[in-house]
N, C-alpha and C. Protein backbone atom coordinates (compact mmCIF):
# COMPACT_ATOMS: atom_id res chain seq x y z
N UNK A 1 0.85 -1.18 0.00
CA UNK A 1 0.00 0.00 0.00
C UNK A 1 0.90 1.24 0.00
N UNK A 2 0.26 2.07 -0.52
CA UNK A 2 1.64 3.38 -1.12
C UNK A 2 1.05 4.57 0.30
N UNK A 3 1.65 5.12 0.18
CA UNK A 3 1.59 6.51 1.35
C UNK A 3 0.52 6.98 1.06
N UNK A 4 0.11 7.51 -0.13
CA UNK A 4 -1.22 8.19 -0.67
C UNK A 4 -1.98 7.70 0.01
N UNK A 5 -2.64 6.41 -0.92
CA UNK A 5 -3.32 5.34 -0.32
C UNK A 5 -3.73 5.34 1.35
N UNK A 6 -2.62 4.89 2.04
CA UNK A 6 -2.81 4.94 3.34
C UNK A 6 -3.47 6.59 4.00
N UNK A 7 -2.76 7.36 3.60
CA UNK A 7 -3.34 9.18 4.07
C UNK A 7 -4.64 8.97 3.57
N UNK A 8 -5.32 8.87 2.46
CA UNK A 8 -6.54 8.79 1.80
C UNK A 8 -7.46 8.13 2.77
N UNK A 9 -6.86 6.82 3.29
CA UNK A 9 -7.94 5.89 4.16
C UNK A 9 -8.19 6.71 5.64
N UNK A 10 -6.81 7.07 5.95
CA UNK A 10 -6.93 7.66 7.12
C UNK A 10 -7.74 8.94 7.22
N UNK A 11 -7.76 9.53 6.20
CA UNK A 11 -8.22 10.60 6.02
C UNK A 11 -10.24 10.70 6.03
N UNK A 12 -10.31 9.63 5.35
CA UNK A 12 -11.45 8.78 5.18
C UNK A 12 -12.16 8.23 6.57
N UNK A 13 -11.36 7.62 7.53
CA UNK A 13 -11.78 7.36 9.46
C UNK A 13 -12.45 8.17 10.24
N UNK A 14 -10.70 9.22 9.91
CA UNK A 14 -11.24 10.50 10.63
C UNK A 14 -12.21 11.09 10.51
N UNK A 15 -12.52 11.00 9.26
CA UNK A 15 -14.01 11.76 8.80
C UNK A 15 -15.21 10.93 9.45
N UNK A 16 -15.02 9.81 9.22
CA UNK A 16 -16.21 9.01 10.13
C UNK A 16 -15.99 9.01 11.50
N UNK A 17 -15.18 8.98 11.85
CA UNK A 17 -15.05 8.89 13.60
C UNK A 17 -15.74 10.46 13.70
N UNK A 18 -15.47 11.58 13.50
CA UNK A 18 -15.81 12.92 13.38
C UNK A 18 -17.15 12.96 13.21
N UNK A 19 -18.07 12.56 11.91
CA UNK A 19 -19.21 12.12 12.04
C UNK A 19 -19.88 11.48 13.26
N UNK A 20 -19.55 10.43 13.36
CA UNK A 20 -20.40 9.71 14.47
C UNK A 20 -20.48 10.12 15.70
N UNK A 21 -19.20 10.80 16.00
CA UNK A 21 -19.17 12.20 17.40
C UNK A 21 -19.92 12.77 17.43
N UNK A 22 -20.47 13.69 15.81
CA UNK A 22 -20.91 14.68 15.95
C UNK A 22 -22.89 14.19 15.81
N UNK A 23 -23.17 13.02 15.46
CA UNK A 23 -24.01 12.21 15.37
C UNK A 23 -24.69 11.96 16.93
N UNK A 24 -23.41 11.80 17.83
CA UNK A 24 -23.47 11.34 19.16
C UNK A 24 -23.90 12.51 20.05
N UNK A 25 -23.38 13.35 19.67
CA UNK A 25 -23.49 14.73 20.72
C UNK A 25 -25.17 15.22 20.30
N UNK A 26 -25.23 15.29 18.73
CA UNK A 26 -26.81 15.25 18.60
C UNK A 26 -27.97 15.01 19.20
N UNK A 27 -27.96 13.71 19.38
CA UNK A 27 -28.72 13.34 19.94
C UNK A 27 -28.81 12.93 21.22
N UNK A 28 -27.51 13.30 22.21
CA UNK A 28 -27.06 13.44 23.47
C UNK A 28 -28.18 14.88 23.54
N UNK A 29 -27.92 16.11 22.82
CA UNK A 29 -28.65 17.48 22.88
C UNK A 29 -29.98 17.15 22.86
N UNK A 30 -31.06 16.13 21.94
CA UNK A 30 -31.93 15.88 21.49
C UNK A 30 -32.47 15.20 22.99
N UNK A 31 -31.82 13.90 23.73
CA UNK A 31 -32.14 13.80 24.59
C UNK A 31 -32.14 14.34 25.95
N UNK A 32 -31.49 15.41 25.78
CA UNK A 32 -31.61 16.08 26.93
C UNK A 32 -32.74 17.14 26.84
N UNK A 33 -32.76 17.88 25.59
CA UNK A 33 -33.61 18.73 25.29
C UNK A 33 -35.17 18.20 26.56
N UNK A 34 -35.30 16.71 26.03
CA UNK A 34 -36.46 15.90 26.00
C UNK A 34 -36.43 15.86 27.44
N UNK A 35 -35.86 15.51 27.81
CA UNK A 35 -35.35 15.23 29.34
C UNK A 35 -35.68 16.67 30.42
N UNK A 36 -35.32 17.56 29.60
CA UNK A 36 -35.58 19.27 30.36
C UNK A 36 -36.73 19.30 30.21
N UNK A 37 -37.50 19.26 29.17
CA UNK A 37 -39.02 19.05 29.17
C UNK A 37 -39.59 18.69 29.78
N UNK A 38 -39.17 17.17 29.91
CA UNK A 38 -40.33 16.50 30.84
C UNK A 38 -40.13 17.25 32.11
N UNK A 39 -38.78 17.24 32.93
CA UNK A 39 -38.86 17.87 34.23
C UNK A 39 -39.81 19.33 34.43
N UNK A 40 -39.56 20.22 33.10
CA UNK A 40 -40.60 21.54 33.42
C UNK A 40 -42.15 21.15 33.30
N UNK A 41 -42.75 19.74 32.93
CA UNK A 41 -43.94 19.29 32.57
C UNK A 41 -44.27 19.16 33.91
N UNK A 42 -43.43 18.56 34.50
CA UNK A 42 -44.13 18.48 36.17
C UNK A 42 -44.49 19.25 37.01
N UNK A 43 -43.81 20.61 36.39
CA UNK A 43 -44.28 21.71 37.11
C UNK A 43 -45.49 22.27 36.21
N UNK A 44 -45.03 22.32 34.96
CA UNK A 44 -46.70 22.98 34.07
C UNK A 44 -47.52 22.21 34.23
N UNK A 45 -48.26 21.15 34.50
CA UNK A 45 -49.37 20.50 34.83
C UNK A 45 -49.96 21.10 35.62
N UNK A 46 -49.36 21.12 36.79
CA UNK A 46 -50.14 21.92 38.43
C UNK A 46 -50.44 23.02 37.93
N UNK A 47 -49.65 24.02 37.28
CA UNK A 47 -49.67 25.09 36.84
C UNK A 47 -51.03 25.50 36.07
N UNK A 48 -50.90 24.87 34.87
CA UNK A 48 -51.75 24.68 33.85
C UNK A 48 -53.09 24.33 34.80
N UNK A 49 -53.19 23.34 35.38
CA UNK A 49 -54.62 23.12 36.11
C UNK A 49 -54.87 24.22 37.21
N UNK A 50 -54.16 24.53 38.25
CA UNK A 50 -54.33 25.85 38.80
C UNK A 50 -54.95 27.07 38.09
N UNK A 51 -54.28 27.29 36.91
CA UNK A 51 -54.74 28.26 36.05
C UNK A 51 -55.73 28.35 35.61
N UNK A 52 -56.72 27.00 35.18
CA UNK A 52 -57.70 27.15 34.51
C UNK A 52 -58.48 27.06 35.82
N UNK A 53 -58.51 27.00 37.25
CA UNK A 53 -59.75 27.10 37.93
C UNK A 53 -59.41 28.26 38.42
N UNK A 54 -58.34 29.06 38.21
CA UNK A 54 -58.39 30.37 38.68
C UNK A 54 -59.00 31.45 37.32
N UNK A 55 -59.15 30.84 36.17
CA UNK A 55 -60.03 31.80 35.53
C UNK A 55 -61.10 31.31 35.56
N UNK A 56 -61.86 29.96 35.88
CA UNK A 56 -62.93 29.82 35.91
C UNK A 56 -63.46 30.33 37.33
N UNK A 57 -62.83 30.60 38.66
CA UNK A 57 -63.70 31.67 39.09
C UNK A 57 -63.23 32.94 38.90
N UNK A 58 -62.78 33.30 38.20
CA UNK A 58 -61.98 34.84 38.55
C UNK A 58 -63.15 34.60 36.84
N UNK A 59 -64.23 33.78 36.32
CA UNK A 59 -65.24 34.51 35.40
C UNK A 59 -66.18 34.29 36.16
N UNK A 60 -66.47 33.05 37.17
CA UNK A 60 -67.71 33.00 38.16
C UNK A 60 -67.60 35.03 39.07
N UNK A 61 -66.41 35.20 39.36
CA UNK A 61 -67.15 36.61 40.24
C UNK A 61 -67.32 37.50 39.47
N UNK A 62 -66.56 37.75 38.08
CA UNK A 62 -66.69 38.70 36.90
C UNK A 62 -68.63 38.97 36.77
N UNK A 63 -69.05 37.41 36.85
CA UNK A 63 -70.52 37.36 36.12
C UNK A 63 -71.35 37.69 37.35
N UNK A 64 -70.87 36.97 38.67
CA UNK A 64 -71.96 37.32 39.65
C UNK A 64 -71.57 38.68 41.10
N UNK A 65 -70.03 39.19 40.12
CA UNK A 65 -70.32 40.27 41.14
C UNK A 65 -71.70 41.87 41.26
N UNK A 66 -72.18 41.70 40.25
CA UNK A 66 -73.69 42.23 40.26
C UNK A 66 -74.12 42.30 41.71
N UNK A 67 -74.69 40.95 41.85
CA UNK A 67 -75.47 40.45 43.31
C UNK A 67 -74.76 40.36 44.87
N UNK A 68 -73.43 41.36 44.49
CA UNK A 68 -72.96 41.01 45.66
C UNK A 68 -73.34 42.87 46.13
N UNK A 69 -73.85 42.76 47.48
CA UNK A 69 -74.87 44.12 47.99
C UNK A 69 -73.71 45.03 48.63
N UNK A 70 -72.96 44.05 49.83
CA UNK A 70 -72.06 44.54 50.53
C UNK A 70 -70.59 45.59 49.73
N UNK A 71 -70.45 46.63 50.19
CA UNK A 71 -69.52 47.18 49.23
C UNK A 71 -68.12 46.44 49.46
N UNK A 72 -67.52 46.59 50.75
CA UNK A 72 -66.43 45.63 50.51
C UNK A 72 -66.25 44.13 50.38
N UNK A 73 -67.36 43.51 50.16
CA UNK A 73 -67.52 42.55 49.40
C UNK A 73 -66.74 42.64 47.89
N UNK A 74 -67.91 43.54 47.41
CA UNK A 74 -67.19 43.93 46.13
C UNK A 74 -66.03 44.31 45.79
N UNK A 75 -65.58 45.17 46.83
CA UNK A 75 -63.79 45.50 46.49
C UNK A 75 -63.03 44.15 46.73
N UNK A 76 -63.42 43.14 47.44
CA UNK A 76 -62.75 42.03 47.91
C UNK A 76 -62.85 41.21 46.07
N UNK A 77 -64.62 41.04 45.88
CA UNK A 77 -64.09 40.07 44.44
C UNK A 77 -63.80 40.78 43.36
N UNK A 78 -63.47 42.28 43.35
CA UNK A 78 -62.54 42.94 42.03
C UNK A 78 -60.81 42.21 42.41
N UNK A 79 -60.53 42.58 43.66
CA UNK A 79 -58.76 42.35 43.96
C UNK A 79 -58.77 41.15 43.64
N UNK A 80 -59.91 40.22 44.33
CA UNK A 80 -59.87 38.92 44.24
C UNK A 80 -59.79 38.04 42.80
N UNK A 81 -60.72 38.68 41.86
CA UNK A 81 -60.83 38.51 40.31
C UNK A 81 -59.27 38.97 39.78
N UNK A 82 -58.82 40.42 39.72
CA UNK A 82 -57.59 40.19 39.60
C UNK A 82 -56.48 39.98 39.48
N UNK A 83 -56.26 38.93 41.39
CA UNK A 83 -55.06 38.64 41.53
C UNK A 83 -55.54 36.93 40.92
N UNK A 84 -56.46 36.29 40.37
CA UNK A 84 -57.04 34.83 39.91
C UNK A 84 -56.56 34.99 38.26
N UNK A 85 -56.49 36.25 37.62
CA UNK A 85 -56.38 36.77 36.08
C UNK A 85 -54.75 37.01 36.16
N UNK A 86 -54.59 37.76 37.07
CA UNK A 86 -52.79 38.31 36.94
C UNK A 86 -51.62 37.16 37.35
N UNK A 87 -51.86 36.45 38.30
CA UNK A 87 -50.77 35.69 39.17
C UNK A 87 -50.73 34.20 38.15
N UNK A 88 -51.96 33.62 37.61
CA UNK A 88 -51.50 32.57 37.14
C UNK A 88 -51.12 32.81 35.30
N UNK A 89 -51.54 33.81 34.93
CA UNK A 89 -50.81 34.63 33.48
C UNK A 89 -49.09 34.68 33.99
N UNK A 90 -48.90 35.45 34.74
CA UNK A 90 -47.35 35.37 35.15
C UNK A 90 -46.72 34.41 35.55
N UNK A 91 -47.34 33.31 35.68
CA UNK A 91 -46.94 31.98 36.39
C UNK A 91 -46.85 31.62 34.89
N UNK A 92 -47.64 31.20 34.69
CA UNK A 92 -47.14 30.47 33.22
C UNK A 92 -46.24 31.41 32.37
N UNK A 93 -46.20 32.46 32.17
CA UNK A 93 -45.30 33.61 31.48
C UNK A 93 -43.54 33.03 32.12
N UNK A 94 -43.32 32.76 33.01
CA UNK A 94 -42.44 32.48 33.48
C UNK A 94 -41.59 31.16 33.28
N UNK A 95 -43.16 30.27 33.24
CA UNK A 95 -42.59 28.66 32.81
C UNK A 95 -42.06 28.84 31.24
N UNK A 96 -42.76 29.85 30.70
CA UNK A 96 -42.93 29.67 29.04
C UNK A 96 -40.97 30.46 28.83
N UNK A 97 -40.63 30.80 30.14
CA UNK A 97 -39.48 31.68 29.64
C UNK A 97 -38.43 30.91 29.74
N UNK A 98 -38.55 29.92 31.05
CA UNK A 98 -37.90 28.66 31.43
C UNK A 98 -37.93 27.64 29.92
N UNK A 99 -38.76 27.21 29.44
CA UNK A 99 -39.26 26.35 28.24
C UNK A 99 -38.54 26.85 27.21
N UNK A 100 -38.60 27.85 27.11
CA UNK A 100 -37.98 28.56 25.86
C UNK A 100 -36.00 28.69 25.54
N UNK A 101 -35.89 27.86 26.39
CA UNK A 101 -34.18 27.92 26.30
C UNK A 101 -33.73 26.85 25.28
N UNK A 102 -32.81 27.27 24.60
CA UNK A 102 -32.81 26.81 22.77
C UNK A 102 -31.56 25.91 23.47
N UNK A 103 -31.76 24.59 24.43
CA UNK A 103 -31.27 23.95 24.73
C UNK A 103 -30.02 23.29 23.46
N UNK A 104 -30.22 23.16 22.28
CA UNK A 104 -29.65 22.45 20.96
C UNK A 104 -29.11 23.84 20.35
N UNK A 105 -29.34 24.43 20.35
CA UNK A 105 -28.33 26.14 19.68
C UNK A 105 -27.56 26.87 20.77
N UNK A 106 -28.11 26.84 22.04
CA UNK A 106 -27.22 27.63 22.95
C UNK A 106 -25.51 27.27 23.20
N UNK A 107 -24.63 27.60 23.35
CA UNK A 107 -23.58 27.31 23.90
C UNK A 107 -23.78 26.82 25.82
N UNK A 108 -22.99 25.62 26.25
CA UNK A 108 -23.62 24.76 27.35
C UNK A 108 -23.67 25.84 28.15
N UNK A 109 -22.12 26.79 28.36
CA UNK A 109 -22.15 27.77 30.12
C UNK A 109 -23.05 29.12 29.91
N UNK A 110 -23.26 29.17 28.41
CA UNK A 110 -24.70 30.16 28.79
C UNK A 110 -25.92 30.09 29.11
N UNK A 111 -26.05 28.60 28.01
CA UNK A 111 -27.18 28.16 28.89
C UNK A 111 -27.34 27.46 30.24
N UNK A 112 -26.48 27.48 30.89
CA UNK A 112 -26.53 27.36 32.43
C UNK A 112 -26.66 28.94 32.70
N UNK A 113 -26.09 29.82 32.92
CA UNK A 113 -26.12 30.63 32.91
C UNK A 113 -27.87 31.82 32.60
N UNK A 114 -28.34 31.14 31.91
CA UNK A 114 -29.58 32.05 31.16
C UNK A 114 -30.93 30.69 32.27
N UNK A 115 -30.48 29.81 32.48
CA UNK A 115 -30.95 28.94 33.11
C UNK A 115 -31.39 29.15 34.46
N UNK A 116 -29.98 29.65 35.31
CA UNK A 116 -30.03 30.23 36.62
C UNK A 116 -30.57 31.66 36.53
N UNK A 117 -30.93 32.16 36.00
CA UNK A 117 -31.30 33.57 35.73
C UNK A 117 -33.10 32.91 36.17
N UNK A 118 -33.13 32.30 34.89
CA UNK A 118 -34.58 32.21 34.42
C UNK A 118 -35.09 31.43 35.89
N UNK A 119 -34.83 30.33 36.14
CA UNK A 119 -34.96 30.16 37.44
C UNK A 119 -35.07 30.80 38.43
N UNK A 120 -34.23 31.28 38.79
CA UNK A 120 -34.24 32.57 40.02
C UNK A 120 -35.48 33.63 40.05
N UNK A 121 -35.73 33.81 38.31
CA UNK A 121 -36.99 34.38 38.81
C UNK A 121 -38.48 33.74 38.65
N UNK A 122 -38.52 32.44 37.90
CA UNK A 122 -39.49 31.78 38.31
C UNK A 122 -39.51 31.67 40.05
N UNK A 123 -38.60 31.60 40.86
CA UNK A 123 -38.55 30.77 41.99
C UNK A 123 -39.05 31.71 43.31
N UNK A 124 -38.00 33.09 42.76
CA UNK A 124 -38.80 34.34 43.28
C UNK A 124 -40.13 34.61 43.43
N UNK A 125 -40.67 34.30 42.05
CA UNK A 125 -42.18 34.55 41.44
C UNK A 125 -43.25 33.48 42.72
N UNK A 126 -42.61 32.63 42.43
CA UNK A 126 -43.57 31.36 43.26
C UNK A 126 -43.62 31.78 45.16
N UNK A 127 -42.13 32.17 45.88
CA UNK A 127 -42.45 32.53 46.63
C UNK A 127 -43.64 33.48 47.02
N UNK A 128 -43.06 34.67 46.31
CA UNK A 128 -44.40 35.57 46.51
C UNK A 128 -45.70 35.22 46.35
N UNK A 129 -45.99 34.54 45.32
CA UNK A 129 -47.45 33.75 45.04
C UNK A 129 -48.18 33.04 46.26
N UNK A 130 -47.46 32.33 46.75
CA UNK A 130 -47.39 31.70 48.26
C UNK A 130 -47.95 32.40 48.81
N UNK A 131 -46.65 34.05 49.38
CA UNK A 131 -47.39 34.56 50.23
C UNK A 131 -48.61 35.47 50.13
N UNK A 132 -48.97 35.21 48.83
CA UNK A 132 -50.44 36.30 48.47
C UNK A 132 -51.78 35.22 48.96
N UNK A 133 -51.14 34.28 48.44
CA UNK A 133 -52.23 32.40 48.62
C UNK A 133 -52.85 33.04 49.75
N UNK A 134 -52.17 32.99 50.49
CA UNK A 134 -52.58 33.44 52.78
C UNK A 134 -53.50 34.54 52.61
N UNK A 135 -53.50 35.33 51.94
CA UNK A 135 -54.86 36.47 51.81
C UNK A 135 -55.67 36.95 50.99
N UNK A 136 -55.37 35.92 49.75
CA UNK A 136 -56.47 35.25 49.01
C UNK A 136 -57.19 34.47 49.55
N UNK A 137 -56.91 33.34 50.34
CA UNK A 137 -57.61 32.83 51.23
C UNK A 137 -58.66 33.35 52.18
N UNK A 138 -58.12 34.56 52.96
CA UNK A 138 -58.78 35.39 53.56
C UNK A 138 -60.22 36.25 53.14
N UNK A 139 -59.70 36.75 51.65
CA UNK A 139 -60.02 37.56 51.22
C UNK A 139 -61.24 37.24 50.12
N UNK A 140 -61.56 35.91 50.03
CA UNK A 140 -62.26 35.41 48.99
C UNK A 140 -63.53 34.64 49.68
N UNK A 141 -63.35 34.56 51.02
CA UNK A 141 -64.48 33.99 52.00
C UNK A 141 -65.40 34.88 51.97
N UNK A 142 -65.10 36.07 52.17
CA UNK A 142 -66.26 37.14 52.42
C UNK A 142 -67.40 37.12 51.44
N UNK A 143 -67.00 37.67 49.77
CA UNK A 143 -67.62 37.19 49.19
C UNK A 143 -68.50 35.94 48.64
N UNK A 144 -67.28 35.11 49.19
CA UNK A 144 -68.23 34.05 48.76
C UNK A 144 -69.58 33.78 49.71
N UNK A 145 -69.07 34.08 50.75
CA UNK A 145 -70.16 33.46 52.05
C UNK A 145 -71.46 34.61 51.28
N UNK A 146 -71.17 35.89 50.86
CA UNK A 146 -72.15 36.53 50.46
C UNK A 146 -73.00 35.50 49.47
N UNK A 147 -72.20 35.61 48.04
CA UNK A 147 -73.07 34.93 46.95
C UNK A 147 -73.93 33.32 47.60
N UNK A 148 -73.13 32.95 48.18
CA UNK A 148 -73.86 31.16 48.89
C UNK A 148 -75.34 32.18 49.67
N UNK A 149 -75.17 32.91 49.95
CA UNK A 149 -76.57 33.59 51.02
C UNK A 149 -76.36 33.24 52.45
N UNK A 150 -75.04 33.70 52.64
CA UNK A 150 -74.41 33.56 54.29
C UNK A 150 -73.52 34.96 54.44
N UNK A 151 -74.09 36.02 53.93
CA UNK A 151 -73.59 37.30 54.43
C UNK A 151 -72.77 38.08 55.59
N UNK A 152 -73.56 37.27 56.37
CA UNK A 152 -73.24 37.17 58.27
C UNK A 152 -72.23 36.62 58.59
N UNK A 153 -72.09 35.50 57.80
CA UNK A 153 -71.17 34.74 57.91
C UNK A 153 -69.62 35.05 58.62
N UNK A 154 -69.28 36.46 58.20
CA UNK A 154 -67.61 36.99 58.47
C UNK A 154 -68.03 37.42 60.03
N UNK A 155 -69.09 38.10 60.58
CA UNK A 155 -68.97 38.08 61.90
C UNK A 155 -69.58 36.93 62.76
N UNK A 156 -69.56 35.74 62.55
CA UNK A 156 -69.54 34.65 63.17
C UNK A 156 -68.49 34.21 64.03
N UNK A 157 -67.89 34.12 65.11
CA UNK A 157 -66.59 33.77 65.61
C UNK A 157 -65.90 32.24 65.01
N UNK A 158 -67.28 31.55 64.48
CA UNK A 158 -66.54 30.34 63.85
C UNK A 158 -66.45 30.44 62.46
N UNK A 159 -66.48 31.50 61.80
CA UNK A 159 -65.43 31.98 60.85
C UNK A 159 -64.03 32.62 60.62
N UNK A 160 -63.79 33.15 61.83
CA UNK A 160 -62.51 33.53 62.56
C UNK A 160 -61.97 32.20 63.38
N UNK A 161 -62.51 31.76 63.61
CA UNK A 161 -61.58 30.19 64.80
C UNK A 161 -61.51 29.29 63.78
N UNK A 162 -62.69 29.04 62.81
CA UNK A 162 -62.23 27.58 62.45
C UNK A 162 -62.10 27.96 60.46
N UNK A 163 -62.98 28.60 60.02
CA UNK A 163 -62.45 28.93 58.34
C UNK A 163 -61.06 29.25 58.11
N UNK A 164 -61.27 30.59 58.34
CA UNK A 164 -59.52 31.30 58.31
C UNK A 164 -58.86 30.14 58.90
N UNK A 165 -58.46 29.60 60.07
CA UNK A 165 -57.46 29.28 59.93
C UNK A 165 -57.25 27.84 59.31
N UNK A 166 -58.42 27.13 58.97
CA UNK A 166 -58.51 25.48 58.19
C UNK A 166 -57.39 26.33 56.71
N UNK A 167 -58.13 27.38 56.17
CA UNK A 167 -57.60 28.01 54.97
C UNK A 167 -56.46 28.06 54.78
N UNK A 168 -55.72 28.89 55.59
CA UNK A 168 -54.60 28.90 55.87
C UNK A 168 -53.71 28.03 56.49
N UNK A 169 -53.80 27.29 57.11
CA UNK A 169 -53.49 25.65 57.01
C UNK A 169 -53.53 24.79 55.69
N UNK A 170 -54.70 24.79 55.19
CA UNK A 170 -54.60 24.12 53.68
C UNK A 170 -53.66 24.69 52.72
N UNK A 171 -53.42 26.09 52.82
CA UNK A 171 -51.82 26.96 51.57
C UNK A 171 -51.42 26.73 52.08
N UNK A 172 -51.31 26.54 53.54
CA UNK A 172 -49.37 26.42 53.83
C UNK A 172 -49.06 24.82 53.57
N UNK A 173 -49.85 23.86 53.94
CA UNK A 173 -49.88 22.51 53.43
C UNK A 173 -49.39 22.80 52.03
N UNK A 174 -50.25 22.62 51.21
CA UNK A 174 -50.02 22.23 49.54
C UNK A 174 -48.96 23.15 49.55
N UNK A 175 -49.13 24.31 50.04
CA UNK A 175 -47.86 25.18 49.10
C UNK A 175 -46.34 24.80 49.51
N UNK A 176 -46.53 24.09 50.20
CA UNK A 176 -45.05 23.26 51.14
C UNK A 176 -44.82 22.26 50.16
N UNK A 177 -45.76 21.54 49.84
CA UNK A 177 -45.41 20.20 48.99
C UNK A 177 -45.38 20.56 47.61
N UNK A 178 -45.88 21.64 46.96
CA UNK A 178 -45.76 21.91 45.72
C UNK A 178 -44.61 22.69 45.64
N UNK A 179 -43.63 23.50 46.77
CA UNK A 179 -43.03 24.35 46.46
C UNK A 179 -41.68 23.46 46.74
N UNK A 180 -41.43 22.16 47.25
CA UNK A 180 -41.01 21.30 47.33
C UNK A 180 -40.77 20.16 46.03
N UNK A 181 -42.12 19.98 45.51
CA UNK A 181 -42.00 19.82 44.15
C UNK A 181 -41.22 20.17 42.89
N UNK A 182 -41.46 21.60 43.40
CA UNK A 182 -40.83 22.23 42.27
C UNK A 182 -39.20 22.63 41.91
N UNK A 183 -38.96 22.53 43.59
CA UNK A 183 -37.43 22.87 43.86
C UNK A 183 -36.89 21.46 42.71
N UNK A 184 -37.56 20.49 43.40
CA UNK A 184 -37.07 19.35 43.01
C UNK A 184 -36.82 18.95 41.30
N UNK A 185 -37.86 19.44 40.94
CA UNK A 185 -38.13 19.70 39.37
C UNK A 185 -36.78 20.52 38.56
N UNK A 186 -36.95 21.56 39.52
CA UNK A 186 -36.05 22.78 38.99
C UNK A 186 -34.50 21.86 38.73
N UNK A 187 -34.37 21.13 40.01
CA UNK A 187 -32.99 21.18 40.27
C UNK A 187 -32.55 20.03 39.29
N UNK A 188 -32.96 18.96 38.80
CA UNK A 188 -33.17 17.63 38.20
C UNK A 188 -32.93 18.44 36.47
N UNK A 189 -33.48 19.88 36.43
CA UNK A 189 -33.46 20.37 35.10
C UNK A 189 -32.47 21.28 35.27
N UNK A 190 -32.05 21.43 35.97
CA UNK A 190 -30.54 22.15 35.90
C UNK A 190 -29.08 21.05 35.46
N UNK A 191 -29.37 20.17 36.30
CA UNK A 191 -28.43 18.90 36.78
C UNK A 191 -28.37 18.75 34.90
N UNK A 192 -29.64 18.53 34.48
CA UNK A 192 -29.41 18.06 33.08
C UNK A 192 -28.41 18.86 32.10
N UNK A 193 -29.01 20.07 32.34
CA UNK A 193 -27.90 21.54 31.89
C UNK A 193 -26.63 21.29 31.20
N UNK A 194 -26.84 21.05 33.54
CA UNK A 194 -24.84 21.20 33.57
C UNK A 194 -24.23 20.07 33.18
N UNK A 195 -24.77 18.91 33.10
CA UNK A 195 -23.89 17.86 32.04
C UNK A 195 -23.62 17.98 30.92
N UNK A 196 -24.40 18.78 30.21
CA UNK A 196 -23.79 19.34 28.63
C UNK A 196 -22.55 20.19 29.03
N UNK A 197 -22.49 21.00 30.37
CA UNK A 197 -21.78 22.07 29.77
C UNK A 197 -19.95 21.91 29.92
């Protein structure tokens, strides 16, 4: 075999070994892409379902705040309508910003980088949400006890001893295990990240 020959073949390997690397890393990107997905799916589900019963009453008080007599009733289901329209729009606005990282075009340490960003303020976002939960809770009894035809209802002492605080017991519950959830989510989709990078 002459020198040519041999450079030609070799030349010929390299090119395939080079290929199949670049074949490999592909779909290393492809499965991770897939992989970041699913982890942000676990959080958009809750999300996504939260959302749609917070516009389906934030249109239940839209339609029946008419019949509500009491005036701060009414100021309660405008804030209340709202913060049911504003908080879960920004909640998903946030996932959609998380989702949107061009996992297969980015370079790996920016997208870690644009990752921890985007995170930080989903994570921010959720705290605060939390602590609004605690007086949404509060704040959504009044009215309602109105529209049910229990008006009276807020000066009852067993709406102060035992509603409010079952309420607020029930957000701090779920919002412990969902905000727990999510850490967990988050962190599982970072982890994926930083192995590309």
């Amino acid at each position: 075999m002459e020198l040519e020959e041999m450079k030609s073949i070799w030349e010929d390997l390299s090119g395939k070994v080079e290929n199949q690397e670049k074949i490999k890393k592909e779909e290393l990107m492809k499965m991770t892409k897939k992989n970041y997905q699913n982890r942000l799916f676990s959080i958009y589900f809750p999300e996504i379902l939260g959302s749609v019963i917070c516009f389906g009453y934030a249109g239940y008080f839209i339609f029946q705040i008419g019949k509500l007599e009491l005036p701060i009733n009414q100021v309660l289901a405008v804030f209340n309508t709202v913060m049911m329209i504003t908080l879960p729009t920004i909640s998903l606005w946030t996932l959609a910003r998380l989702n949107s990282l061009k996992i297969t075009d980015e370079s790996p340490s920016l997208l870690v980088e644009k990752f921890k960003k985007e995170k930080a303020f989903f994570w921010k976002f959720q705290q605060f949400n939390l602590m609004l939960s605690g007086l949404f809770v509060v704040s959504i009894l009044p009215p309602l006890a109105e529209l049910l035809g229990k008006k009276d209802l807020i000066l009852e002492p067993i709406f102060w001893m035992v509603y409010v605080p079952l309420g607020l017991l029930s957000v701090y519950i779920f919002g412990r295990i969902t905000i727990r959830k999510y850490y967990k989510s988050l962190q599982e989709a970072q982890h994926l990240i930083e192995g590309i990078a």
